[in-house]
N, C-alpha and C. Protein backbone atom coordinates (compact mmCIF):
# COMPACT_ATOMS: atom_id res chain seq x y z
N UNK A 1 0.84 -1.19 0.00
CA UNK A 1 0.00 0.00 0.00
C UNK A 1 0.88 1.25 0.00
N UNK A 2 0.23 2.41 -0.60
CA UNK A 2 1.21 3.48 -0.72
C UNK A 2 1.14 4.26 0.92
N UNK A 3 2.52 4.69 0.68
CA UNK A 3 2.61 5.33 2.12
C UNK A 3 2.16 6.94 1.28
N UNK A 4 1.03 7.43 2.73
CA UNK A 4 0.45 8.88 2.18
C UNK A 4 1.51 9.81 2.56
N UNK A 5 2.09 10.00 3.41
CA UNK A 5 3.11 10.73 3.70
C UNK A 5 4.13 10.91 2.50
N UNK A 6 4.68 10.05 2.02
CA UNK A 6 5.14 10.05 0.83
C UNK A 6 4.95 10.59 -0.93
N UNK A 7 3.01 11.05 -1.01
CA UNK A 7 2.68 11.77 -2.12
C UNK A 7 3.39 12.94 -2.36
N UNK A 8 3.74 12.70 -3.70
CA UNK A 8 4.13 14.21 -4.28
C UNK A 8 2.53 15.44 -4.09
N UNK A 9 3.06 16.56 -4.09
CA UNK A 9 1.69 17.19 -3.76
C UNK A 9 1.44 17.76 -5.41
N UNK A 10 -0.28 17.50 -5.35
CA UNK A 10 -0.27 18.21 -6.90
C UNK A 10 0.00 18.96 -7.39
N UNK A 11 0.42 20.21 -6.79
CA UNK A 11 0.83 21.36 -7.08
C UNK A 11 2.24 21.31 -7.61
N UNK A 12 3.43 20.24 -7.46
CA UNK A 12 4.51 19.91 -7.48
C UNK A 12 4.44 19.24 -8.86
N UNK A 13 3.75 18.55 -8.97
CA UNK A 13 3.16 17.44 -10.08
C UNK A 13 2.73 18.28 -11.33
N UNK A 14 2.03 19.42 -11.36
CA UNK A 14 1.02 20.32 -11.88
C UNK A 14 2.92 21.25 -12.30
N UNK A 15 3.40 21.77 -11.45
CA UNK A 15 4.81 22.48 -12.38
C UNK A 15 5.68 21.91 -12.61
N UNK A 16 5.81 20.91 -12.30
CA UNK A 16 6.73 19.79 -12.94
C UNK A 16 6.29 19.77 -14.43
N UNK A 17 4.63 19.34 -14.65
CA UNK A 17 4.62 19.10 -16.47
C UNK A 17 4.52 20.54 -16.85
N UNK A 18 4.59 21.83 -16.41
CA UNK A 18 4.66 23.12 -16.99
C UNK A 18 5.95 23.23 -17.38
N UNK A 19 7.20 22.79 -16.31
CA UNK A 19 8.60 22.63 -16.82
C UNK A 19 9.16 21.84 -17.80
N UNK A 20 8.44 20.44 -17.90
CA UNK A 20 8.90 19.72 -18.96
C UNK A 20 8.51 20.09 -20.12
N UNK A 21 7.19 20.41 -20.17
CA UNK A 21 6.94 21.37 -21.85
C UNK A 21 7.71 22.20 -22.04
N UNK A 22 7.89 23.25 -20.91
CA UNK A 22 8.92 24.64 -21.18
C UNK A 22 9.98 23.91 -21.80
N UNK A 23 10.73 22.66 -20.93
CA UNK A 23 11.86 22.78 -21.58
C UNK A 23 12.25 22.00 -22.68
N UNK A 24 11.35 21.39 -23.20
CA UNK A 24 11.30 20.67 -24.35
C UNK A 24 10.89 21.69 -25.99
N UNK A 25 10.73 22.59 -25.23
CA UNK A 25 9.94 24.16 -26.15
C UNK A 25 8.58 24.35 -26.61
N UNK A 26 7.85 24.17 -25.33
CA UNK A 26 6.79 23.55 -25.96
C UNK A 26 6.00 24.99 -24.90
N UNK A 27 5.85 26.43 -25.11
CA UNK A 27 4.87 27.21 -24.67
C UNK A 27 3.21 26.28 -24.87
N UNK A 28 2.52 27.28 -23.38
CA UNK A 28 1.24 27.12 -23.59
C UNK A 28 0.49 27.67 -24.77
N UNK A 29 0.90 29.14 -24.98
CA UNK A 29 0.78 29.76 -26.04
C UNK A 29 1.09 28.51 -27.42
N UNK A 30 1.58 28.05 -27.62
CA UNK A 30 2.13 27.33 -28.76
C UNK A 30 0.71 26.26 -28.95
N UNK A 31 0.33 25.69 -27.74
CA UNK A 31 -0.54 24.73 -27.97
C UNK A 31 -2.01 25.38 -28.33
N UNK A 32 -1.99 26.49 -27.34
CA UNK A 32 -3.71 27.18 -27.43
C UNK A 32 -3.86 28.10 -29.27
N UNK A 33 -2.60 28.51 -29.59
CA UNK A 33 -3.17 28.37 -30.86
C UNK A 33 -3.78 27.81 -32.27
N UNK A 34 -3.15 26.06 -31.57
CA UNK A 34 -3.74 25.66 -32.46
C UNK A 34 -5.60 25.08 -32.32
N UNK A 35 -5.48 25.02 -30.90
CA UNK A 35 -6.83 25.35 -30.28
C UNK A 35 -7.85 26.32 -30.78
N UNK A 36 -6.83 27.18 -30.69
CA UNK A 36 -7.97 28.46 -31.58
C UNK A 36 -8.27 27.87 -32.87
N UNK A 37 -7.06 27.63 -33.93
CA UNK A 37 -7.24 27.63 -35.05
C UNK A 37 -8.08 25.77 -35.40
N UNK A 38 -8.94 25.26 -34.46
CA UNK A 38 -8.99 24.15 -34.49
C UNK A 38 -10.82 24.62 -34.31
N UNK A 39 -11.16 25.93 -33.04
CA UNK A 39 -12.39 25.92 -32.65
C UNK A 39 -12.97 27.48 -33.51
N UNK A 40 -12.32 28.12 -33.81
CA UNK A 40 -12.55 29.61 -34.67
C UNK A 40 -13.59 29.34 -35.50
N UNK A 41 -13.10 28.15 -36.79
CA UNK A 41 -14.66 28.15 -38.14
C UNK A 41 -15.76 28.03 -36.87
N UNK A 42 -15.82 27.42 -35.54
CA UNK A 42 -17.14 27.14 -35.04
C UNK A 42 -17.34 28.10 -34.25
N UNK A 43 -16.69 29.23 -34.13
CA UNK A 43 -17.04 30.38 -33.20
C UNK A 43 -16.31 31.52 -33.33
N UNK A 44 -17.09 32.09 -33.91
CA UNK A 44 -16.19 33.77 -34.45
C UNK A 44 -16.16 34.92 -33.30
N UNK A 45 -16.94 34.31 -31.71
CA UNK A 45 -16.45 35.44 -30.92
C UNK A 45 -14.96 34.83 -30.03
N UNK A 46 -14.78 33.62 -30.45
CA UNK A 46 -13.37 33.26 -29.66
C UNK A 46 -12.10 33.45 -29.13
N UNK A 47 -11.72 33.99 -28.31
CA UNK A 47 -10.38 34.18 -27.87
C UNK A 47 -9.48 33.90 -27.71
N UNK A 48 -7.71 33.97 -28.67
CA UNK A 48 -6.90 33.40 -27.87
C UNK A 48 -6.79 33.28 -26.38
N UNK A 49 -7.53 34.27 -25.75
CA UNK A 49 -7.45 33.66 -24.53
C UNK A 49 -8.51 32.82 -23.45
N UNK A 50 -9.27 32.73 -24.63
CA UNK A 50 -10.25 31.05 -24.00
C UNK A 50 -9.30 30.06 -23.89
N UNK A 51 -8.50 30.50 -25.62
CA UNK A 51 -7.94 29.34 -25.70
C UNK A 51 -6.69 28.84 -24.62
N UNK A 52 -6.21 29.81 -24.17
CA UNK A 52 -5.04 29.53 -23.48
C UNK A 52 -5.92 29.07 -21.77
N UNK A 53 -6.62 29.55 -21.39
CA UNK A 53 -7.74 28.95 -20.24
C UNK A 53 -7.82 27.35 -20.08
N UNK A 54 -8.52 27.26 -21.69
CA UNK A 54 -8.87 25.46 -21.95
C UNK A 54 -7.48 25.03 -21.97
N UNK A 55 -6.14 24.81 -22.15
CA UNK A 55 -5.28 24.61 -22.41
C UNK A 55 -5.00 24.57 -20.80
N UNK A 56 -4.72 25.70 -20.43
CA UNK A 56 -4.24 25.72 -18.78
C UNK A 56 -5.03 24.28 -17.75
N UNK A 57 -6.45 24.63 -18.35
CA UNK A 57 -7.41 23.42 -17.32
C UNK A 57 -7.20 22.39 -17.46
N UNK A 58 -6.80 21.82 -19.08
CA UNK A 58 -6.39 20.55 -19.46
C UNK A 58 -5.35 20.06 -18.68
N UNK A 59 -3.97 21.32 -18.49
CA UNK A 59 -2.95 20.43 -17.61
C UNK A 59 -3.32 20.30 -16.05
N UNK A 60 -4.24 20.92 -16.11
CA UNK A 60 -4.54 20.58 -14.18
C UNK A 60 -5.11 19.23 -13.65
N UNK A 61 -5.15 18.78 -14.95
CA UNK A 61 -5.79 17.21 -14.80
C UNK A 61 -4.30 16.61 -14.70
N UNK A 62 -4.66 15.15 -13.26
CA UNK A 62 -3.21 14.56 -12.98
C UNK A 62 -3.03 13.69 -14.36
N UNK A 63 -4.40 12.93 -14.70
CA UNK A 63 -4.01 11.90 -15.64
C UNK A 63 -3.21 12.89 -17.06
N UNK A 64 -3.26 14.15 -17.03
CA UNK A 64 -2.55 14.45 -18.18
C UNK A 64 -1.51 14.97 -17.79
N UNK A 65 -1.04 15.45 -16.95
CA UNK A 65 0.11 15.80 -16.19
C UNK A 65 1.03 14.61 -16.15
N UNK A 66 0.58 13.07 -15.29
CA UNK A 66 1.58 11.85 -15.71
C UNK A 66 1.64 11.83 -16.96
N UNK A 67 0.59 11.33 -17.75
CA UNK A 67 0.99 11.07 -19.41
C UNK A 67 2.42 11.78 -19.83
N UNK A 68 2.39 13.29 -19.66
CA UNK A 68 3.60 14.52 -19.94
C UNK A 68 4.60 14.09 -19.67
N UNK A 69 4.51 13.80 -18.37
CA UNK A 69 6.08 13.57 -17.35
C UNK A 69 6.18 12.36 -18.26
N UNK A 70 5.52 11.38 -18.56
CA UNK A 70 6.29 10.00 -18.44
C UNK A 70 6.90 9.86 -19.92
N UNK A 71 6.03 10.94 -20.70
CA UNK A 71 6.45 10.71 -22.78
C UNK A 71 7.68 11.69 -22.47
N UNK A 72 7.50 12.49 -21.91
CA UNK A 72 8.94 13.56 -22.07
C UNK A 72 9.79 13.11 -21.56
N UNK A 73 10.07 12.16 -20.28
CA UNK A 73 10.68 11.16 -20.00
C UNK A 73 11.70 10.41 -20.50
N UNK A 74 10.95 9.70 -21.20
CA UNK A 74 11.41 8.39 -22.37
C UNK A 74 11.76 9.30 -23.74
N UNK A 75 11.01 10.33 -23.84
CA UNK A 75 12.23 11.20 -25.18
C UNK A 75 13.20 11.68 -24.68
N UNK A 76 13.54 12.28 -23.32
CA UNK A 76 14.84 12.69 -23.16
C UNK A 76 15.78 11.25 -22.61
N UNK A 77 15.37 9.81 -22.43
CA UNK A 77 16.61 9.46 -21.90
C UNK A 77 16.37 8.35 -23.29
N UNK A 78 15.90 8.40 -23.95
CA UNK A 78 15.92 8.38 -25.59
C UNK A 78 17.31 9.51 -26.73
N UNK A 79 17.22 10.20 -25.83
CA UNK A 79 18.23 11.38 -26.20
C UNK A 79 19.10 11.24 -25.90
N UNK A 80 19.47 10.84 -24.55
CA UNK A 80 20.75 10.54 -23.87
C UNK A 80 21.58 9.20 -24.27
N UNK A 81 20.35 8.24 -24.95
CA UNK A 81 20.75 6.83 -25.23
C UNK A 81 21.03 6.09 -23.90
N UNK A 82 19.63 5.95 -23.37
CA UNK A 82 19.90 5.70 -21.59
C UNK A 82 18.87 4.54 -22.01
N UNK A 83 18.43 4.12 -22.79
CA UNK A 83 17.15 2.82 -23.26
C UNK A 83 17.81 1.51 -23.55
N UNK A 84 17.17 0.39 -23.08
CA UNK A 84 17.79 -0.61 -23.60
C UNK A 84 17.62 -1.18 -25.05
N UNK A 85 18.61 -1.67 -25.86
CA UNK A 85 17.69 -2.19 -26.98
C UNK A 85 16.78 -3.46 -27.64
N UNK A 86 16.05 -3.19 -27.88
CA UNK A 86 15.94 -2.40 -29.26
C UNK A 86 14.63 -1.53 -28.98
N UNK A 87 14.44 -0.98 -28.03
CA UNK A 87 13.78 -0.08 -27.53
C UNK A 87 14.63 1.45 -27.98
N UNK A 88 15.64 1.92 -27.38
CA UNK A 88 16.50 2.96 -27.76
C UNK A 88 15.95 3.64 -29.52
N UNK A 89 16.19 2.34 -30.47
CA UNK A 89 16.18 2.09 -32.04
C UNK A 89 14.55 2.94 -31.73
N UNK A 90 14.05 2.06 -31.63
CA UNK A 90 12.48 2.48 -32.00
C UNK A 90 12.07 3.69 -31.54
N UNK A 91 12.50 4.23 -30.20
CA UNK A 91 11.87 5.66 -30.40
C UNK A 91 12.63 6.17 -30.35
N UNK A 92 13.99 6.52 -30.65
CA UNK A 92 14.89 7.25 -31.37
C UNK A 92 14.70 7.65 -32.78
N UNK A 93 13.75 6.43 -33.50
CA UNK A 93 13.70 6.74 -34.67
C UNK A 93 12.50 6.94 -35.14
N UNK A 94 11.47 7.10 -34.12
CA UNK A 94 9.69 7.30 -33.99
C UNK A 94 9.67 6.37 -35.00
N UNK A 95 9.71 5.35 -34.84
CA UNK A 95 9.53 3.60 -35.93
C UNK A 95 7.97 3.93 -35.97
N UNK A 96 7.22 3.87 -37.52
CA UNK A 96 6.10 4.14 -37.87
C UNK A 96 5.23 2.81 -37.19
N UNK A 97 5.60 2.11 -36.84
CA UNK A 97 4.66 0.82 -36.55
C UNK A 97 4.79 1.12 -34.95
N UNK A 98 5.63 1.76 -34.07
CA UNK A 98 5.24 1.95 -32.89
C UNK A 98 3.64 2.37 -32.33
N UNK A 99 3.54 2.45 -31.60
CA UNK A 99 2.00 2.67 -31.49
C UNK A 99 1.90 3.49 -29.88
N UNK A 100 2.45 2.93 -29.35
CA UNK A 100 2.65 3.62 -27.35
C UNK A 100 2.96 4.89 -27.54
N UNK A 101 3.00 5.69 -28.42
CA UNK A 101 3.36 7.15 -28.06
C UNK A 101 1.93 7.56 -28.33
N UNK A 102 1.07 7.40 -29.09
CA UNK A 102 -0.39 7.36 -29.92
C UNK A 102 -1.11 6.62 -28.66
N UNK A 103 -1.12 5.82 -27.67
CA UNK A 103 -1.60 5.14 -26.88
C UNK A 103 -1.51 5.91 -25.70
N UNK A 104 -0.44 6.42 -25.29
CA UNK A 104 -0.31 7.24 -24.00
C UNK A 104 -1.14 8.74 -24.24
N UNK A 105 -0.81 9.09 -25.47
CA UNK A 105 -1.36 10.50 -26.11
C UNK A 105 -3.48 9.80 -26.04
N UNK A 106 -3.63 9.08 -26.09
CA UNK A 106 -5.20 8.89 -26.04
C UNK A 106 -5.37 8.54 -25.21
N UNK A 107 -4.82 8.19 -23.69
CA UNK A 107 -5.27 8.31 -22.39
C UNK A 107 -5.82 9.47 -22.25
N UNK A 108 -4.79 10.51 -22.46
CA UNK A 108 -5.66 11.77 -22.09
C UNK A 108 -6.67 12.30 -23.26
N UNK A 109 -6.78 11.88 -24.68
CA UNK A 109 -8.19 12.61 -24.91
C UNK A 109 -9.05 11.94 -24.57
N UNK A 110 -9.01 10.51 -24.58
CA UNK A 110 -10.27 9.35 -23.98
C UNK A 110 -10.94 10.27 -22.40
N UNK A 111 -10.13 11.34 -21.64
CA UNK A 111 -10.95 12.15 -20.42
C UNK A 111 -11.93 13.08 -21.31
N UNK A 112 -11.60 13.43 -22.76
CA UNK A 112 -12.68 14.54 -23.14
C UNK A 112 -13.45 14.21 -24.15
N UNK A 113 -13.59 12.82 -24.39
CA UNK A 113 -14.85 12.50 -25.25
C UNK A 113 -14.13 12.42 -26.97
N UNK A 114 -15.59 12.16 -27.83
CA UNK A 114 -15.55 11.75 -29.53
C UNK A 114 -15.03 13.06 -29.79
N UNK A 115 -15.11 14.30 -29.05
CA UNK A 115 -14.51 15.36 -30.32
C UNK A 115 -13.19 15.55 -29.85
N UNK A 116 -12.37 15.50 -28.98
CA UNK A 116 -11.33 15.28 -28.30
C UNK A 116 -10.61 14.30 -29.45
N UNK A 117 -10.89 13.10 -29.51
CA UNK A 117 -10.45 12.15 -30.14
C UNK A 117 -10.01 12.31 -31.49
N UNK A 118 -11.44 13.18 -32.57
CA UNK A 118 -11.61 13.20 -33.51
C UNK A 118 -10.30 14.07 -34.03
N UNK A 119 -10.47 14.96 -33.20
CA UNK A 119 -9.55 16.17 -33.35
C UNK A 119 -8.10 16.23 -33.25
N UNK A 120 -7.99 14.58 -32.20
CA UNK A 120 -6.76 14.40 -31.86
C UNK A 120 -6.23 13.54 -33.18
N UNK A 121 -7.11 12.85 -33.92
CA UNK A 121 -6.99 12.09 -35.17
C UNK A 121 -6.79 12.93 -36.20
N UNK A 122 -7.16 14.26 -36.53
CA UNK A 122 -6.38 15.14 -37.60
C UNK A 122 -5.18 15.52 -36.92
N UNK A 123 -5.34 15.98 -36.13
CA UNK A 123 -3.59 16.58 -35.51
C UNK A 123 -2.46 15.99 -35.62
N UNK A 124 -2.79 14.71 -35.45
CA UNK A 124 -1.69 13.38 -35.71
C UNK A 124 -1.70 13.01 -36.91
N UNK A 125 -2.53 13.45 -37.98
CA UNK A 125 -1.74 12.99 -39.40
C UNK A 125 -1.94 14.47 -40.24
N UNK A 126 -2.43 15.47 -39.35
CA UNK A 126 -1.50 16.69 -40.15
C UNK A 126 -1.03 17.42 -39.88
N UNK A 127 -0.57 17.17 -38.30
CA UNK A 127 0.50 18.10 -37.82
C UNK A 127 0.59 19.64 -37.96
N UNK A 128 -0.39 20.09 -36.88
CA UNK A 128 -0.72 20.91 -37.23
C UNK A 128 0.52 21.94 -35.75
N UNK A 129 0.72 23.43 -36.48
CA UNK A 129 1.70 24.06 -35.37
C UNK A 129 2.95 23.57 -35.13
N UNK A 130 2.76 24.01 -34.16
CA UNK A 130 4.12 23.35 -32.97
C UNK A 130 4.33 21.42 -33.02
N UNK A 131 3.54 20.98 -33.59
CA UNK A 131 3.26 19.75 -33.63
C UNK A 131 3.86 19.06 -35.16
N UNK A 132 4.15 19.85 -35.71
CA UNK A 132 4.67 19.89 -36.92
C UNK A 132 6.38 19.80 -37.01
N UNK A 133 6.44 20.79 -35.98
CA UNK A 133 7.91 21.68 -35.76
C UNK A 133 8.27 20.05 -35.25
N UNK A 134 7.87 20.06 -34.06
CA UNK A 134 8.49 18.84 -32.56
C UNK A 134 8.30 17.14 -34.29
N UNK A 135 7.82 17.00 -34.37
CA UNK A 135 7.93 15.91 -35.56
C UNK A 135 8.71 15.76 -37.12
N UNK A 136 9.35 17.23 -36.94
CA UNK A 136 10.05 17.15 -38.27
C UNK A 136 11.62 17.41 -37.62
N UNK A 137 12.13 15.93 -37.75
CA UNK A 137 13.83 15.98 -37.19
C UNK A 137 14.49 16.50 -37.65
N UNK A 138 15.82 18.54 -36.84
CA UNK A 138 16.02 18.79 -37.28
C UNK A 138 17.39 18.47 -36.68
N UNK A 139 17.56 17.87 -35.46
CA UNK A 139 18.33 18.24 -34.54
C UNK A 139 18.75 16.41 -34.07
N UNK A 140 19.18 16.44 -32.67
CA UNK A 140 18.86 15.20 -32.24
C UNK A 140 17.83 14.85 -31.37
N UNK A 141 17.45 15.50 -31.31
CA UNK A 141 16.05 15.86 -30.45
C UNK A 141 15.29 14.86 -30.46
N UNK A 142 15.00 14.12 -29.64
CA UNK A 142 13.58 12.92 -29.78
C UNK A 142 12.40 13.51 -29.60
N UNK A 143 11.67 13.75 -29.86
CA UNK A 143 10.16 13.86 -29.92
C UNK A 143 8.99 13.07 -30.26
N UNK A 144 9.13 11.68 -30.09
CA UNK A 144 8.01 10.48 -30.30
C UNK A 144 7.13 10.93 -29.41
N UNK A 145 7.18 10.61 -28.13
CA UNK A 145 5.91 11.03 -27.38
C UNK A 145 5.36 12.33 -27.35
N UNK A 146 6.20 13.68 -27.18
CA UNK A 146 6.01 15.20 -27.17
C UNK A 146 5.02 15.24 -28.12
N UNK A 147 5.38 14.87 -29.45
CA UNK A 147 4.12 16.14 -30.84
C UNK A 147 2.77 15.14 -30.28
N UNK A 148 2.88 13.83 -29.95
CA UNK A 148 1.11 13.22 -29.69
C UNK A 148 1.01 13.53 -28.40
N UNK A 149 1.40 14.30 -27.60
CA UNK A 149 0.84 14.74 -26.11
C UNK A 149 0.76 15.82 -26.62
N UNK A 150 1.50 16.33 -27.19
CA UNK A 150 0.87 18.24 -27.36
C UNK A 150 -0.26 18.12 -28.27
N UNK A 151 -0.55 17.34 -29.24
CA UNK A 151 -1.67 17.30 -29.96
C UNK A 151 -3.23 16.63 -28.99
N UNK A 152 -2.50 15.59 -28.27
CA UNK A 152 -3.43 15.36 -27.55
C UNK A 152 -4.32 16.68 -27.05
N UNK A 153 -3.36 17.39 -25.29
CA UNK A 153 -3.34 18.52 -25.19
C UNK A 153 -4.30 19.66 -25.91
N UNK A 154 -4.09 19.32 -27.12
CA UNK A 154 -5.01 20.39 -27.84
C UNK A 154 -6.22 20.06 -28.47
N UNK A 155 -5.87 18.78 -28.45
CA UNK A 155 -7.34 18.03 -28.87
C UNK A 155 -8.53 18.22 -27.95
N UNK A 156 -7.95 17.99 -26.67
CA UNK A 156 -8.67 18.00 -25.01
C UNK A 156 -9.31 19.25 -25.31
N UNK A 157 -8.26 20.41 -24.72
CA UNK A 157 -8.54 22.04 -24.92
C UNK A 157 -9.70 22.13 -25.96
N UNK A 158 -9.46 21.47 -26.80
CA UNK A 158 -10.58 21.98 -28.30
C UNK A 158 -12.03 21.68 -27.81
N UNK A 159 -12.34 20.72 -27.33
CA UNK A 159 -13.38 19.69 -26.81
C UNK A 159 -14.07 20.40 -25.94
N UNK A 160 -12.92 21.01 -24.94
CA UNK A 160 -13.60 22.12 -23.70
C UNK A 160 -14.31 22.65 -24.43
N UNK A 161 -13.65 23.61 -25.38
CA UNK A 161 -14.39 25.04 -25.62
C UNK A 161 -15.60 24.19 -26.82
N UNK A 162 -15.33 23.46 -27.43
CA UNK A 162 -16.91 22.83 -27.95
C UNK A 162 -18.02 23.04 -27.03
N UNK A 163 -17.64 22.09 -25.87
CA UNK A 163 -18.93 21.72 -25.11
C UNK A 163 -19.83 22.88 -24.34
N UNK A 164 -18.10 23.78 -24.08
CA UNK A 164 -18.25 24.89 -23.10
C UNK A 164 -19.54 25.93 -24.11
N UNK A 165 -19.21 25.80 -25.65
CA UNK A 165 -19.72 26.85 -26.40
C UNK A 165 -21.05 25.84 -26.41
N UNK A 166 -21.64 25.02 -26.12
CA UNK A 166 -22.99 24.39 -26.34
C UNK A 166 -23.55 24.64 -24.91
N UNK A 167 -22.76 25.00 -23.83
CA UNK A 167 -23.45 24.98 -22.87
C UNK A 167 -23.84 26.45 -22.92
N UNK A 168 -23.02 27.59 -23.48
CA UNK A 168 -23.25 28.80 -23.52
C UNK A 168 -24.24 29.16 -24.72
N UNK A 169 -24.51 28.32 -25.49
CA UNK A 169 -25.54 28.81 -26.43
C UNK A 169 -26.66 28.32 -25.59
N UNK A 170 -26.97 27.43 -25.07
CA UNK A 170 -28.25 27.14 -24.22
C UNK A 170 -28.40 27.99 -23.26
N UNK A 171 -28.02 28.95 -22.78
CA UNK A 171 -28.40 29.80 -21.71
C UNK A 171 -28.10 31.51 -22.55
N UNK A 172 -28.30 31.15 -23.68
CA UNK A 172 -27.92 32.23 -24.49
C UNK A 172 -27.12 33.33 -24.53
N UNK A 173 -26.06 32.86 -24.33
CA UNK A 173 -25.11 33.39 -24.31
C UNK A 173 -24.10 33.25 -25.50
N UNK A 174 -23.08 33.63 -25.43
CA UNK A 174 -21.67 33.62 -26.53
C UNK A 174 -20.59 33.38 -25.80
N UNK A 175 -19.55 33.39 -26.13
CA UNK A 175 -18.04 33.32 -26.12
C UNK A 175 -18.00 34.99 -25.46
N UNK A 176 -18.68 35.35 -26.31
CA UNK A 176 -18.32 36.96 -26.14
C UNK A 176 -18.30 37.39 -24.91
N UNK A 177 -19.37 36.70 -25.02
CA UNK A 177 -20.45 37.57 -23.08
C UNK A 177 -19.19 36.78 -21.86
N UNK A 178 -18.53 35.31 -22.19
CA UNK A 178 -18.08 34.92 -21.35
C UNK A 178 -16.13 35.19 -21.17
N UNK A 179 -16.02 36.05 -19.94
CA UNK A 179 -14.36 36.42 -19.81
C UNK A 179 -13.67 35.39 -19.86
N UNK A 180 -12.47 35.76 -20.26
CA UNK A 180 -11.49 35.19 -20.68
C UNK A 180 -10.88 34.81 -19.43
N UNK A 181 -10.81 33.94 -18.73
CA UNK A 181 -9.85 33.86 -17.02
C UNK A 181 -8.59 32.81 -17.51
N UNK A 182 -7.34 32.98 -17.20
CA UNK A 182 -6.17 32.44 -17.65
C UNK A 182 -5.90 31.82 -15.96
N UNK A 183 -5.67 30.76 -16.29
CA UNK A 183 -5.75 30.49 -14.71
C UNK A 183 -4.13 30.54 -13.85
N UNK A 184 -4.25 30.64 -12.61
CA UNK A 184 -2.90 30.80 -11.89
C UNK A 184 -2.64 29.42 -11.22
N UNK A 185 -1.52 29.02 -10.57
CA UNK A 185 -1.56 27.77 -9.92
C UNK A 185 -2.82 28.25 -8.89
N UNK A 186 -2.97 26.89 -8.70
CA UNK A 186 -4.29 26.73 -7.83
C UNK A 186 -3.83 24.86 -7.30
N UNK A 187 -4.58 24.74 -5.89
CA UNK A 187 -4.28 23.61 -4.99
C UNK A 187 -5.39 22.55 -5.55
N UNK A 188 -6.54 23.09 -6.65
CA UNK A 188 -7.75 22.43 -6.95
C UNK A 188 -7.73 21.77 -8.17
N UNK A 189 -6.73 20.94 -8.51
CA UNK A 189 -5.57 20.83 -9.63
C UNK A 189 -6.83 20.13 -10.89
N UNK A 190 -7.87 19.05 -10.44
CA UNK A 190 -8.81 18.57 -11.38
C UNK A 190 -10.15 19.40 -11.24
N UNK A 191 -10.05 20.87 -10.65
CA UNK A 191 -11.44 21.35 -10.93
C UNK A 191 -11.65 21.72 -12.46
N UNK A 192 -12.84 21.98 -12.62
CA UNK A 192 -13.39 22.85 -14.13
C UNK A 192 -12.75 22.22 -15.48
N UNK A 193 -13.19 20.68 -15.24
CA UNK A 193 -12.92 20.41 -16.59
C UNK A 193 -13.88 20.17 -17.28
């Protein structure tokens, strides 16, 4: 049984995956635009800064926070050549028949439903953004797991502001009418998803 004394606290957990994106180059900004440019044809009062909101809420979820830590993980000691083989080979070289980077990346849209998914299924075969950049090897850089968690990531985010914009047309409202709140750390790490 786990000793409780021993939990990392979420808040620790929650800037830990803000650091591993940072340092992999992966801004929030980077992800919420393609958010925008994913939810915009369906809502012309939209904000980059909804978008960066839905994006922020997405990482406050733990199950997407581990997913982060554990793909950025295995790409940096993929980098280092710290893998045994023929593991090292395969995601060193994002081997097209791998599948676990696409598997860990749909843990987390499987939390936001068919449009989450759907969305996460164009992103991953057209690379859209920053997701483009992290998948086209320029460097030695591993990025197998990174571009399908950041697409994930934005797939999630996209899904929010879907549902969020169906719940706001039923009480008749818009995007418009509703502020933009960018959220700060907070101790309430899975509220408001």
């Amino acid at each position: 049984m786990q000793d409780k004394n021993n939990r990392v606290p979420s808040e620790d957990v929650a800037q830990a995956t803000k650091e591993a994106l940072k340092r992999r180059g992966v801004e929030i900004t980077d992800i919420a635009e393609i958010v925008y440019q994913m939810q915009l044809p369906y809502n012309a009062d939209l904000l980059m800064e909804h978008c960066i909101d839905s994006v922020e809420r997405v990482l406050r979820k733990r199950e997407v926070q581990h997913s982060v830590l554990v793909g950025i993980e295995l790409d940096e000691l993929a980098e280092k050549k710290m893998l045994s083989v023929p593991l090292q080979s395969i995601i060193e070289s994002d081997e097209g028949l791998f599948g676990v980077d696409e598997t860990l990346a749909l843990g987390v849209v499987m939390t936001y439903g068919s449009i989450a998914l759907t969305t996460f299924g164009y992103l991953d075969k057209n690379k859209v953004g920053i997701i483009k950049k992290l998948d086209t090897k320029l460097d030695l850089s591993v990025h197998t797991f990174l571009d399908d968690l950041v697409a994930s990531i934005a797939a999630s985010a996209a899904s929010r502001i879907a549902h969020r914009m169906r719940d706001l047309e039923e009480g008749v409202e818009t995007f418009a009418d509703e502020p933009a709140l960018v959220l700060e750390s907070s101790s309430n790490s899975n509220s408001n998803i």
